[in-house]
Structure formats: structure tokens, C-alpha cells
Protein backbone atom coordinates (compact mmCIF):
# COMPACT_ATOMS: atom_id res chain seq x y z
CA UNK A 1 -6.93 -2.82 17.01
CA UNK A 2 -7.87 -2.75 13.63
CA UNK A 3 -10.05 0.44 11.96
CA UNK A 4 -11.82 -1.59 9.01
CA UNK A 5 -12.76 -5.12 9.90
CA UNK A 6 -15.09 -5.77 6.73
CA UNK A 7 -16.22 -8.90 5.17
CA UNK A 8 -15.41 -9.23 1.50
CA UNK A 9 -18.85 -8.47 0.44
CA UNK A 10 -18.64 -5.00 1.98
CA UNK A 11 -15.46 -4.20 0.27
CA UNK A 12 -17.87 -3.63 -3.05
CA UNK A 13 -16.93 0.01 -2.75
CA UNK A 14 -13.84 -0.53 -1.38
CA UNK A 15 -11.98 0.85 1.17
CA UNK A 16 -11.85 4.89 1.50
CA UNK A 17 -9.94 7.96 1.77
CA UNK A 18 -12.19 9.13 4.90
CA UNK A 19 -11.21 5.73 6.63
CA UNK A 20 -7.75 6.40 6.24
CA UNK A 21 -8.10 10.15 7.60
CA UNK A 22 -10.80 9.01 10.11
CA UNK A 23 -7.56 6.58 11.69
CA UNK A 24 -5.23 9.13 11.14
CA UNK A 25 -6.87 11.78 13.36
CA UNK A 26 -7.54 9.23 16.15
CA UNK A 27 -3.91 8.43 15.76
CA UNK A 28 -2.96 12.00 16.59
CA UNK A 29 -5.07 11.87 19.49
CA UNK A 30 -3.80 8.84 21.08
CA UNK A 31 0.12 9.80 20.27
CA UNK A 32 0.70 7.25 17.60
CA UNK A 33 2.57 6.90 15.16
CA UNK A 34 1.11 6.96 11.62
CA UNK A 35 2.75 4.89 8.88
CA UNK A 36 1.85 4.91 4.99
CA UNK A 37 2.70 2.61 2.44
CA UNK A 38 1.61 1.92 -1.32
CA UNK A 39 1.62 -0.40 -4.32
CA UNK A 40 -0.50 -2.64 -6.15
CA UNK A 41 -0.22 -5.78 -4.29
CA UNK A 42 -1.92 -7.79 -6.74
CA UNK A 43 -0.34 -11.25 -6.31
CA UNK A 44 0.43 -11.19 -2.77
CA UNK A 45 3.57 -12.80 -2.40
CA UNK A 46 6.82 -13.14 0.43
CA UNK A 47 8.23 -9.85 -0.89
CA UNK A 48 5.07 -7.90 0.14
CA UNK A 49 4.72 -9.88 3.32
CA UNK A 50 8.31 -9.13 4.36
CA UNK A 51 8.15 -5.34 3.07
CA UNK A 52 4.87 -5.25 4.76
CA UNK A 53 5.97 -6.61 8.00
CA UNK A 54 9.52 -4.07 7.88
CA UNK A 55 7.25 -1.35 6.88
CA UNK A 56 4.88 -2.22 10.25
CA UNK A 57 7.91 -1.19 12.37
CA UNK A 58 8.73 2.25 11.56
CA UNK A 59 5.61 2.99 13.87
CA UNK A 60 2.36 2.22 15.94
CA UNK A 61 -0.13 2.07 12.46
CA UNK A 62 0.49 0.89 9.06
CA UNK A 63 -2.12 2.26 6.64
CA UNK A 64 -1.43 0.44 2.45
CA UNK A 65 -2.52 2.61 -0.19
CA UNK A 66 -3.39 -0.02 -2.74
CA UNK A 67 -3.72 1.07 -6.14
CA UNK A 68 -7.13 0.99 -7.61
CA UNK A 69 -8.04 -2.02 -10.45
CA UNK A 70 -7.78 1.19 -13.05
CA UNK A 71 -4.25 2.40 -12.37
CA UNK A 72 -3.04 -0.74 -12.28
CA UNK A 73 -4.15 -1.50 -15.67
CA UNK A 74 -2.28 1.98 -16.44
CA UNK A 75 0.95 1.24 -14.94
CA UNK A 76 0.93 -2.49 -15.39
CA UNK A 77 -0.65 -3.18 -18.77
CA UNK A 78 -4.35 -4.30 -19.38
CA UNK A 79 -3.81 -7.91 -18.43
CA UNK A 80 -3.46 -6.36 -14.89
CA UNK A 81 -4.71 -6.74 -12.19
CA UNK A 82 -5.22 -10.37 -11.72
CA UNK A 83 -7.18 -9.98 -8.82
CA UNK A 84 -9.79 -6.77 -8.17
CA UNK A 85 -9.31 -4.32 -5.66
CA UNK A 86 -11.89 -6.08 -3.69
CA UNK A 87 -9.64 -9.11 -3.21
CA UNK A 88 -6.47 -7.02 -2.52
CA UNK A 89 -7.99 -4.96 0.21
CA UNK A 90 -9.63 -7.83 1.78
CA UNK A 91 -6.00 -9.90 1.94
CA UNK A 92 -4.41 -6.93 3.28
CA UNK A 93 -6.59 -6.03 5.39
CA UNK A 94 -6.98 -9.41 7.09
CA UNK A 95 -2.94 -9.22 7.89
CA UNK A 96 -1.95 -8.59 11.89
CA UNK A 97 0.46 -6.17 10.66
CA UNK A 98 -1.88 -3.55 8.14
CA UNK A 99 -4.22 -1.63 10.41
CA UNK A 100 -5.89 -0.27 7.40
CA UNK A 101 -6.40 0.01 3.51
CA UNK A 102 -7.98 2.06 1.16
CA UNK A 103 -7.92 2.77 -2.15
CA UNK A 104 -6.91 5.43 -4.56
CA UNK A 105 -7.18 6.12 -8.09
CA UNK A 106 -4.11 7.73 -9.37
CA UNK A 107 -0.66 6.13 -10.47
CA UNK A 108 1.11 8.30 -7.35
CA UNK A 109 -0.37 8.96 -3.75
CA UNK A 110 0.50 12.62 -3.78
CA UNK A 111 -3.09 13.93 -2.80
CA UNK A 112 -3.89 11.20 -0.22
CA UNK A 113 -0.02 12.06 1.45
CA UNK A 114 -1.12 15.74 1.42
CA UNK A 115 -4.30 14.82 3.26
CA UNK A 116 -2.77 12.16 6.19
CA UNK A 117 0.43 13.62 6.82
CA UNK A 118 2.13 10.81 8.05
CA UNK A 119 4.68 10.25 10.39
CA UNK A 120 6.43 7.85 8.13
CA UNK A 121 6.53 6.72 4.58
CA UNK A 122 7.97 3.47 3.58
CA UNK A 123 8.84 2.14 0.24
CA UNK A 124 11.30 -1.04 -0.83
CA UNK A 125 14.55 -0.71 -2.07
CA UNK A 126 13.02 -1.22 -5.59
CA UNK A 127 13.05 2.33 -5.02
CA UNK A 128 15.32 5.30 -3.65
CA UNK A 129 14.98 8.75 -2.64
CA UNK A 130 16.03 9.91 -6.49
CA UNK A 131 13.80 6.78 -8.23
CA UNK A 132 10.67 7.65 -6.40
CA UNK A 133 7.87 8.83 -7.80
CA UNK A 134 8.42 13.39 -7.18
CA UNK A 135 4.94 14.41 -6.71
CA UNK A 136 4.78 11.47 -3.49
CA UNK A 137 8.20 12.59 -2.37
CA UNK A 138 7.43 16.76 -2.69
CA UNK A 139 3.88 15.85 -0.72
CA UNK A 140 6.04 13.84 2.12
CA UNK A 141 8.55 16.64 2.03
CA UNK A 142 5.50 19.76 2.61
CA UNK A 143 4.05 17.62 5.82
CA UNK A 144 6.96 16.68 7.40
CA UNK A 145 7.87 12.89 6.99
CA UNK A 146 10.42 10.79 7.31
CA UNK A 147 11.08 8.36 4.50
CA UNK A 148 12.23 4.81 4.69
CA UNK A 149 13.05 2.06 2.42
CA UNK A 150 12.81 -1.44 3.00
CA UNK A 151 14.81 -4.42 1.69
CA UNK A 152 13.13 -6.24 -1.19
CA UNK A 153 13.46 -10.09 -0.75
CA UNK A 154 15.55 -11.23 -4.27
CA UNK A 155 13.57 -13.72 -6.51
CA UNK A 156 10.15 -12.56 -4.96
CA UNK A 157 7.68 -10.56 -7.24
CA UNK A 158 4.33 -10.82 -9.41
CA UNK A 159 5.96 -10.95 -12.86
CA UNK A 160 8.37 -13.82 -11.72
CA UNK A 161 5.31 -15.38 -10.27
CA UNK A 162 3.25 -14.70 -13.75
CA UNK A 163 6.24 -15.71 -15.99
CA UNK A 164 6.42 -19.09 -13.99
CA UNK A 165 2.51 -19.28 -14.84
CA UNK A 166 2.86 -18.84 -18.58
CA UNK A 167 5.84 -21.25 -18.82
CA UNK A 168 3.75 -24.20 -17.59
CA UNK A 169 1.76 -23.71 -20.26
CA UNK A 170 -1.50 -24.47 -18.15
């Protein structure tokens, strides 16, 4: 059963870091598993449903980090995000397989992995054990969990999607 059921008007504030460990602790209780996985999501595409969906069964809850509209614009340029936080975490959060979202602030997840401790981390194949960001993968190594990465599906992602955009000249 889902943990945040929120209508897009409540997800002003967006989702939280207390939600997250809030989930996490209940998980413990009930002997589930707790799986984490990040990224910017902004637009939401077969690749993330797919990676999303692989992610969802390396355990019993999938919790998505999504990064904030601010480090987006860091990592991605200022002409990113084209859709807010808001509109991420709603269409993530409405998916069967995401039990949760919330947001963070930082380009890397380190802190928020220090503070859930999950079972499992999962990142695509975008990404490898070497590639990945070191403060995320020293944080998964201190509590203990096991890293997975997930196929990407070829020909899906934002900046093929945006590049399409701008050549139709719209």
C-alpha cells in the first residue's frame, strides 16, 4: 500500500525526508525489504518506466529520490527542469510500482542513504560500480547494501526526447 497518496496541490512542499524514514522504519518492522533509487526524472519516459519497474523487484518497497528543481538546474543546465518537482513527484508517485518519493537537494544522495539504510540500491547501467557517484557508493557501503544496476532501454532518454523537440522547430 502506498505511504504518500497526495493530490498535486499538496505536493507544494514536496515530498520529504521524514516520509521516506517514516516508511523505512515501518518497513523494518514488518520484515520488508527497502529499495532506493534516484535521478531527476524530469521527462518521464520508457527508460524510467522500465528502470523503474526492474528497480521495483530487487525488493518489497521502492522509495525514488528525485532530485530537487535546483540540482537539476546544477547538473543539467538552467533550461532544466522542464517540469517542477511538484509534477515529478506527483507522476511518480501515482506509479503501482514507486511506494514513495521525496525530494532532496543535493547533486548525490549520500546523506539521505546514510539516514534509510536500505536494503538495496539500484541504478541503470548508465552507471557502474566505478562511474557512480563515491560519496552515494561510500554511504551504501557504511550501512550495508547491496547495489544493483539495471538495463537502460537504448534510444530512450530526456535529451533524445528534447533534441527531437528542437528539431521540429515548433
Amino acid at each position: 500500500m502506498k505511504t504518500n497518496n497526495r493530490s498535486i496541490s499538496e505536493l507544494e512542499t514536496g515530498f520529504s525526508i521524514e516520509d521516506a524514514i517514516r516508511a523505512r522504519k515501518s518497513a523494518r518492522i514488518e520484515k520488508k525489504s527497502f529499495v532506493l533509487t534516484n535521478g531527476c526524472f524530469d521527462l518521464f519516459h520508457a527508460g524510467h518506466a522500465y528502470s523503474l519497474n526492474k528497480a521495483s523487484e530487487y525488493g518489497d518497497l521502492l522509495w525514488v529520490g528525485i532530485n530537487s528543481d535546483k540540482s537539476v538546474r546544477e547538473i543539467k543546465g538552467e533550461h532544466r527542469p522542464i517540469n517542477s518537482q511538484k509534477d515529478r513527484g506527483y507522476l511518480l508517485n501515482s506509479l503501482e510500482v514507486v511506494d514513495g518519493v521525496f525530494l532532496f537537494d543535493k547533486q548525490n544522495l549520500a546523506d539521505e542513504i546514510l539516514l534509510l539504510e536500505p536494503d538495496t540500491y539500484v541504478k541503470s547501467t548508465d552507471y557502474n560500480y566505478d562511474s557512480m557517484n563515491k560519496e552515494e557508493r561510500n554511504a551504501l557501503e557504511k550501512v550495508g547494501s547491496k547495489i544493483f544496476f539495471v538495463p537502460l532501454l537504448e534510444k530512450h532518454s530526456t535529451s533524445l526526447i528534447i533534441s527531437k523537440i528542437k528539431g521540429m522547430n515548433i
